[in-house]
C-alpha atoms as a PDB file:
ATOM      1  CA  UNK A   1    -174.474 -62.816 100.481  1.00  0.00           C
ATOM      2  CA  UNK A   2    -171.489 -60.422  99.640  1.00  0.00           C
ATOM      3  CA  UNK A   3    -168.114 -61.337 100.933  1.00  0.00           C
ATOM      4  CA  UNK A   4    -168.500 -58.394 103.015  1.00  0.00           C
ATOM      5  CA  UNK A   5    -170.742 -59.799 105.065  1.00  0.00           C
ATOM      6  CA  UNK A   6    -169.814 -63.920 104.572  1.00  0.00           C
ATOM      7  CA  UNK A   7    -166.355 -62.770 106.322  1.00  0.00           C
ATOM      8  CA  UNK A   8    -164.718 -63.417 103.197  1.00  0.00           C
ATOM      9  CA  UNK A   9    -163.262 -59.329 103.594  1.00  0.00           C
ATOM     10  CA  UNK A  10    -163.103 -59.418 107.014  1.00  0.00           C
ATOM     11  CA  UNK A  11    -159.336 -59.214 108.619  1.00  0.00           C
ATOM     12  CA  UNK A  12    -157.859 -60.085 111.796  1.00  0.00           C
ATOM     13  CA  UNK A  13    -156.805 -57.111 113.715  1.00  0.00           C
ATOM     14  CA  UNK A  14    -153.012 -56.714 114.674  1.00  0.00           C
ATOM     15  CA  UNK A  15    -152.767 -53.697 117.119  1.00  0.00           C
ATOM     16  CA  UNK A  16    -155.577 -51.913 118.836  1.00  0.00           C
ATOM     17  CA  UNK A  17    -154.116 -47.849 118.440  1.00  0.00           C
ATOM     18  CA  UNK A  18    -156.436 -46.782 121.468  1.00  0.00           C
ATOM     19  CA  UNK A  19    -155.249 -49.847 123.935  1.00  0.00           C
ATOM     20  CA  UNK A  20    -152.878 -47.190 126.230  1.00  0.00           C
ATOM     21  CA  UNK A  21    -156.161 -44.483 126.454  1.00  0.00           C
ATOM     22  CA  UNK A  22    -158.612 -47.345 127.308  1.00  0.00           C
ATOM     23  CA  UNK A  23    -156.420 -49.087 129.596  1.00  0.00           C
ATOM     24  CA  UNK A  24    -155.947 -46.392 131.498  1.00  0.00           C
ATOM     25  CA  UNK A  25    -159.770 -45.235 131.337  1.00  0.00           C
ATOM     26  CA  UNK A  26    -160.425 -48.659 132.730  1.00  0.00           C
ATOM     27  CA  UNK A  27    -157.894 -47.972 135.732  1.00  0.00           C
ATOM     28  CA  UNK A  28    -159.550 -45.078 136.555  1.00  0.00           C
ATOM     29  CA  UNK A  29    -162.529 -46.706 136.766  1.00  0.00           C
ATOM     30  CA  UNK A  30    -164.778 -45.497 133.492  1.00  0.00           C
ATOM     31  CA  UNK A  31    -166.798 -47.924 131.663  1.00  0.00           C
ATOM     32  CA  UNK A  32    -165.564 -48.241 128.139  1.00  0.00           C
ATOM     33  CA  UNK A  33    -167.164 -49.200 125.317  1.00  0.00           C
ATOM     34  CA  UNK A  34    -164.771 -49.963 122.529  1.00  0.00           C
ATOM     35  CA  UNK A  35    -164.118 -51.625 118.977  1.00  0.00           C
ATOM     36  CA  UNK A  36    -168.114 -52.070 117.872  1.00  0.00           C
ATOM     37  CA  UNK A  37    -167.819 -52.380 114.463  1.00  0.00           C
ATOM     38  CA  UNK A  38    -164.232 -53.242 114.639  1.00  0.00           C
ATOM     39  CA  UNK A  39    -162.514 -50.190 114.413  1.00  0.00           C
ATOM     40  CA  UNK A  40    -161.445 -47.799 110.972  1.00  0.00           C
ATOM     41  CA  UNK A  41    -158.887 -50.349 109.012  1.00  0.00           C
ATOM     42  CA  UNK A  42    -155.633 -48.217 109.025  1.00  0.00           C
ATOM     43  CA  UNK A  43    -151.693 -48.794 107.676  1.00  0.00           C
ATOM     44  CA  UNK A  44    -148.361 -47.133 108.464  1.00  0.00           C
ATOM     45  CA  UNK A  45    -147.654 -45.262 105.092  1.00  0.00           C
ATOM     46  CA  UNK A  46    -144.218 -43.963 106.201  1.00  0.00           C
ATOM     47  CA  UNK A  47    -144.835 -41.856 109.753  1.00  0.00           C
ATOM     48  CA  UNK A  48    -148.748 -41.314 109.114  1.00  0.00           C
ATOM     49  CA  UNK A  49    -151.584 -43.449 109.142  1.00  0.00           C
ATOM     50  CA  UNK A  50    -153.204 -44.228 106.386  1.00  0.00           C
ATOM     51  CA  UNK A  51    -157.022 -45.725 105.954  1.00  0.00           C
ATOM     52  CA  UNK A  52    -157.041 -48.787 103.955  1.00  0.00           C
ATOM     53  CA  UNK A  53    -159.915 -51.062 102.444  1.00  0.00           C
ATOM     54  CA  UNK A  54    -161.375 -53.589 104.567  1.00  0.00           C
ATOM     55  CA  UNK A  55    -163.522 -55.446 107.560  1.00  0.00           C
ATOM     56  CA  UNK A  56    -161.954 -55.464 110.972  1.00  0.00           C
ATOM     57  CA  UNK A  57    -163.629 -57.974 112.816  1.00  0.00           C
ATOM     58  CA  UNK A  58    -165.743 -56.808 115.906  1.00  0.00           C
ATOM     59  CA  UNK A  59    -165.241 -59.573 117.901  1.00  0.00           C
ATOM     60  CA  UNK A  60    -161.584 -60.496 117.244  1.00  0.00           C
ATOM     61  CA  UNK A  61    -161.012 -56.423 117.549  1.00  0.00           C
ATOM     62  CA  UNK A  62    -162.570 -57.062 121.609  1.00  0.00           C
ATOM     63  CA  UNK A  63    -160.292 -60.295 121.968  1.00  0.00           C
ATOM     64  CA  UNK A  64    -157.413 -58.202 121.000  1.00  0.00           C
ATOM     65  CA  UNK A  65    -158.037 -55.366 122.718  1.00  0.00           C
ATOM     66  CA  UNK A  66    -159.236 -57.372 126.278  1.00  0.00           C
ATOM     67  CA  UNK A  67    -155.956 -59.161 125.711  1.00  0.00           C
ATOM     68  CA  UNK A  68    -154.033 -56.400 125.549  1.00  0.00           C
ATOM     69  CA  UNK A  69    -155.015 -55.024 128.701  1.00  0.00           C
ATOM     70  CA  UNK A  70    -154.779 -57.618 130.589  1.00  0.00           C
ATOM     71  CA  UNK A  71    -158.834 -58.384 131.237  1.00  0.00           C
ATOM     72  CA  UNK A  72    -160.133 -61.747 133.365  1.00  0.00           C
ATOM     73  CA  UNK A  73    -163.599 -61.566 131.232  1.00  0.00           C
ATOM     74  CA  UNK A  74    -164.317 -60.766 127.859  1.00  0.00           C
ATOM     75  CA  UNK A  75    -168.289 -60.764 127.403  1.00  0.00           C
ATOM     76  CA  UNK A  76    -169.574 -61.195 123.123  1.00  0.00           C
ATOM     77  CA  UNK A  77    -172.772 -59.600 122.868  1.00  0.00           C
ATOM     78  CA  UNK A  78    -174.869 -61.313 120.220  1.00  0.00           C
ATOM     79  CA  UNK A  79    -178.282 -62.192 119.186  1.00  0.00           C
ATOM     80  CA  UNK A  80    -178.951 -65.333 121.106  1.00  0.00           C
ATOM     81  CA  UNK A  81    -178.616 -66.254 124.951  1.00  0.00           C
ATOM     82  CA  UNK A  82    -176.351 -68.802 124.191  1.00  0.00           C
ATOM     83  CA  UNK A  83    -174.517 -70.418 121.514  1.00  0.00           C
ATOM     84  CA  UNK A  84    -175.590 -73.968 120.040  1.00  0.00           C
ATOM     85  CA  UNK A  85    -174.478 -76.488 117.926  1.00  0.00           C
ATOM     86  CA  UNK A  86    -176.534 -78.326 115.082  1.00  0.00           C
ATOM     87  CA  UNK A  87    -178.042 -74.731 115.237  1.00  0.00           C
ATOM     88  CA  UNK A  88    -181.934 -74.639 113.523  1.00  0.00           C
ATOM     89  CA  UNK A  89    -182.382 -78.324 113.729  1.00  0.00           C
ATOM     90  CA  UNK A  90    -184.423 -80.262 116.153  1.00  0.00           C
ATOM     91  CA  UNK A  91    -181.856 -81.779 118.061  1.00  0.00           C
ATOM     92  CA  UNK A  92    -179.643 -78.215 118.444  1.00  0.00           C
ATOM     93  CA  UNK A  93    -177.410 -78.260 121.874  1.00  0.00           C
ATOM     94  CA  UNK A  94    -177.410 -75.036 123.744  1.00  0.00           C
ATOM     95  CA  UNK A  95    -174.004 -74.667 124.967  1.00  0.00           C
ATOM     96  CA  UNK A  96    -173.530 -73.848 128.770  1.00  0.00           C
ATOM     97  CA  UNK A  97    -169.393 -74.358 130.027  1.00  0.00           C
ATOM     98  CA  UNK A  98    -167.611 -75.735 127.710  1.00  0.00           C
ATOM     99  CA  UNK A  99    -163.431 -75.916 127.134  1.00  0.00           C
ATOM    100  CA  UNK A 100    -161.398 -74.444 124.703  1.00  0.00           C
ATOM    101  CA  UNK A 101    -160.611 -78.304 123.368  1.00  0.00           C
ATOM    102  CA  UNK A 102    -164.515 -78.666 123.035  1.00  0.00           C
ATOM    103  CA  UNK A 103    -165.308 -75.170 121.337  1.00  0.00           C
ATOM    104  CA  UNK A 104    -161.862 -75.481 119.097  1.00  0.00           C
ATOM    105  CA  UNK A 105    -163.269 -79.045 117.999  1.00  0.00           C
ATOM    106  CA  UNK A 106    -166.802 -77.931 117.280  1.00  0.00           C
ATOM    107  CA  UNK A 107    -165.136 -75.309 114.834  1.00  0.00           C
ATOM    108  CA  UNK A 108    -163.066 -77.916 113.288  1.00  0.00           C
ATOM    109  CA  UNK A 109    -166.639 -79.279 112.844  1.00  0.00           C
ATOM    110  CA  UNK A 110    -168.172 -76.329 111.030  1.00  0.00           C
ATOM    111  CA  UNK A 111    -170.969 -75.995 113.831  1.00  0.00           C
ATOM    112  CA  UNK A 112    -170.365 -72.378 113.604  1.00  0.00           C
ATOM    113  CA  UNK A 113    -170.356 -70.420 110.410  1.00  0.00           C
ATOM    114  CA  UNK A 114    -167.745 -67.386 109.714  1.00  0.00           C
ATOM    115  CA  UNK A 115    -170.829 -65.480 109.213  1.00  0.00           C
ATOM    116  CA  UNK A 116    -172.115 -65.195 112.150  1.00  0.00           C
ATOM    117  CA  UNK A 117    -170.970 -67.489 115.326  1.00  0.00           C
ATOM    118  CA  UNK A 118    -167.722 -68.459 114.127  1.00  0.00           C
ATOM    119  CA  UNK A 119    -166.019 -64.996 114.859  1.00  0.00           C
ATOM    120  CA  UNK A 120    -167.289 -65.139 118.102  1.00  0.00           C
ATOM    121  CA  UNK A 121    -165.912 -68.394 118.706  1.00  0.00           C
ATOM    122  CA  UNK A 122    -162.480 -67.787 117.265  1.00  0.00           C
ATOM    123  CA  UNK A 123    -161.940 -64.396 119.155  1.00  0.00           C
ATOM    124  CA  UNK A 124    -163.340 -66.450 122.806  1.00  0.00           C
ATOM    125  CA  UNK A 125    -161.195 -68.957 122.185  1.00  0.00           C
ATOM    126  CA  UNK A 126    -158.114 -66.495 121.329  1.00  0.00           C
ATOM    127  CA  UNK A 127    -158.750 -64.560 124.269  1.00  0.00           C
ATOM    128  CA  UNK A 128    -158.949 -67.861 126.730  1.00  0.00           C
ATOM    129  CA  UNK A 129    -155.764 -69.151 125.229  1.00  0.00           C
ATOM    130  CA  UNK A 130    -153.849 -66.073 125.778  1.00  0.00           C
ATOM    131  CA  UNK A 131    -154.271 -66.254 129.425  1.00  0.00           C
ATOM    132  CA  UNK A 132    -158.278 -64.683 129.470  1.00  0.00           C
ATOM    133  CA  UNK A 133    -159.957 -66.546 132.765  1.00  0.00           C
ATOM    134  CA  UNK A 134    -163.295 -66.940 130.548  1.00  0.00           C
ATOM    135  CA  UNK A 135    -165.230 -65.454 127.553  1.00  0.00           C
ATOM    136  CA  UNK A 136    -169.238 -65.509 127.713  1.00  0.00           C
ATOM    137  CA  UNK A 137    -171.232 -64.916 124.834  1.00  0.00           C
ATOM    138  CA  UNK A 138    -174.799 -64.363 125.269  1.00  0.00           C
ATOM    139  CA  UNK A 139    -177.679 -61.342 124.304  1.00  0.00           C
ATOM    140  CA  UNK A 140    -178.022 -58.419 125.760  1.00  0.00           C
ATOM    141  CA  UNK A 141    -180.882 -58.872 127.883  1.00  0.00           C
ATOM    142  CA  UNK A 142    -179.027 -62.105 129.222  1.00  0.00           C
ATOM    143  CA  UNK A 143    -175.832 -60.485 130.112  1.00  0.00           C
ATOM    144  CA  UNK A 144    -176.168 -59.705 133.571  1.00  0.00           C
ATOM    145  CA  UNK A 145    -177.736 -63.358 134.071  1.00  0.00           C
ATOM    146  CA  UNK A 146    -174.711 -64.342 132.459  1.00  0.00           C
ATOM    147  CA  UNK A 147    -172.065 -62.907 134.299  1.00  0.00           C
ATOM    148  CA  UNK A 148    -173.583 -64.981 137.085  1.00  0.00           C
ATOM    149  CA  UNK A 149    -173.447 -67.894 135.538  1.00  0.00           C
ATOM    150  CA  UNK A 150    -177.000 -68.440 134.720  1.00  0.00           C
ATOM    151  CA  UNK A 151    -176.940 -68.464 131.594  1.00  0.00           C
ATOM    152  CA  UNK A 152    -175.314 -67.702 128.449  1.00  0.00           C
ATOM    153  CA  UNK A 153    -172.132 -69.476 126.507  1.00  0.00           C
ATOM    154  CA  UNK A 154    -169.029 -69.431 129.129  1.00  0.00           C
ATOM    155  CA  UNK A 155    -165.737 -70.517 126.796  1.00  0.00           C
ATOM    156  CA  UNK A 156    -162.857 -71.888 129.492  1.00  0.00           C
END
């Protein structure tokens, strides 16, 4: 696996550009779909911008970004209905609620892997901590189920 994709590239976002546009798209109401694929990697180079080499992180990009404007919910869309740990063995643990303490400490524990469910983790567990009421990660076909509280991965 290249570094590319292990997360060995990847960067943590500082500033979403767009926040002002979206956050006011949101106020008015539009349903905005933003930062899939993390966003174009950019630096100030004097008073221009200036595209750079790099990964920017979907998920830490959303955490940023729902952060920024101030959301209650920030919902990771990913491949499984909920997140698990001792993943692919026979005694794997879905997750249902589950702190910030808890999913911090199952980090610490390597249960999820930079390349794939530890960005997820890190950027629900940023989002919490800065003041975010919850962060649910689940699949797409799960999501509305989740936002019920059915199912999915709810980080608190």
């Amino acid at each position: 696996m290249s570094p590319a994709v292990s997360g060995a590239w990847c960067h943590r976002p500082i500033a979403i550009l767009e926040q002002e546009a979206i956050a006011c798209l949101v106020a008015a109401g539009v349903i905005v779909v933003a930062c899939g694929g993390g966003g174009i990697p950019v630096a100030w180079d004097g008073d221009r911008l200036t595209g750079v080499e790099g990964v920017i992180d979907k998920d830490r990009a959303s955490s940023l970004l729902a952060t920024g404007i101030g959301a209650r919910k920030l919902i990771i869309v990913t491949s499984v209905e909920q997140a698990a740990i001792r993943f692919r063995r026979p005694d794997r643990q879905w997750l249902g609620v589950i702190s910030v303490a808890q999913a911090r400490g199952y980090l610490a524990a390597g249960e999820f892997p930079p390349g794939s469910m530890g960005p997820k983790i890190e950027a629900a567990i940023d989002f919490v901590a800065q003041g975010g009421e919850a962060c649910i990660i689940t699949s797409t076909e799960h999501v509305a189920r989740a936002v019920e509280g059915l199912t999915g991965t709810h980080i608190v």
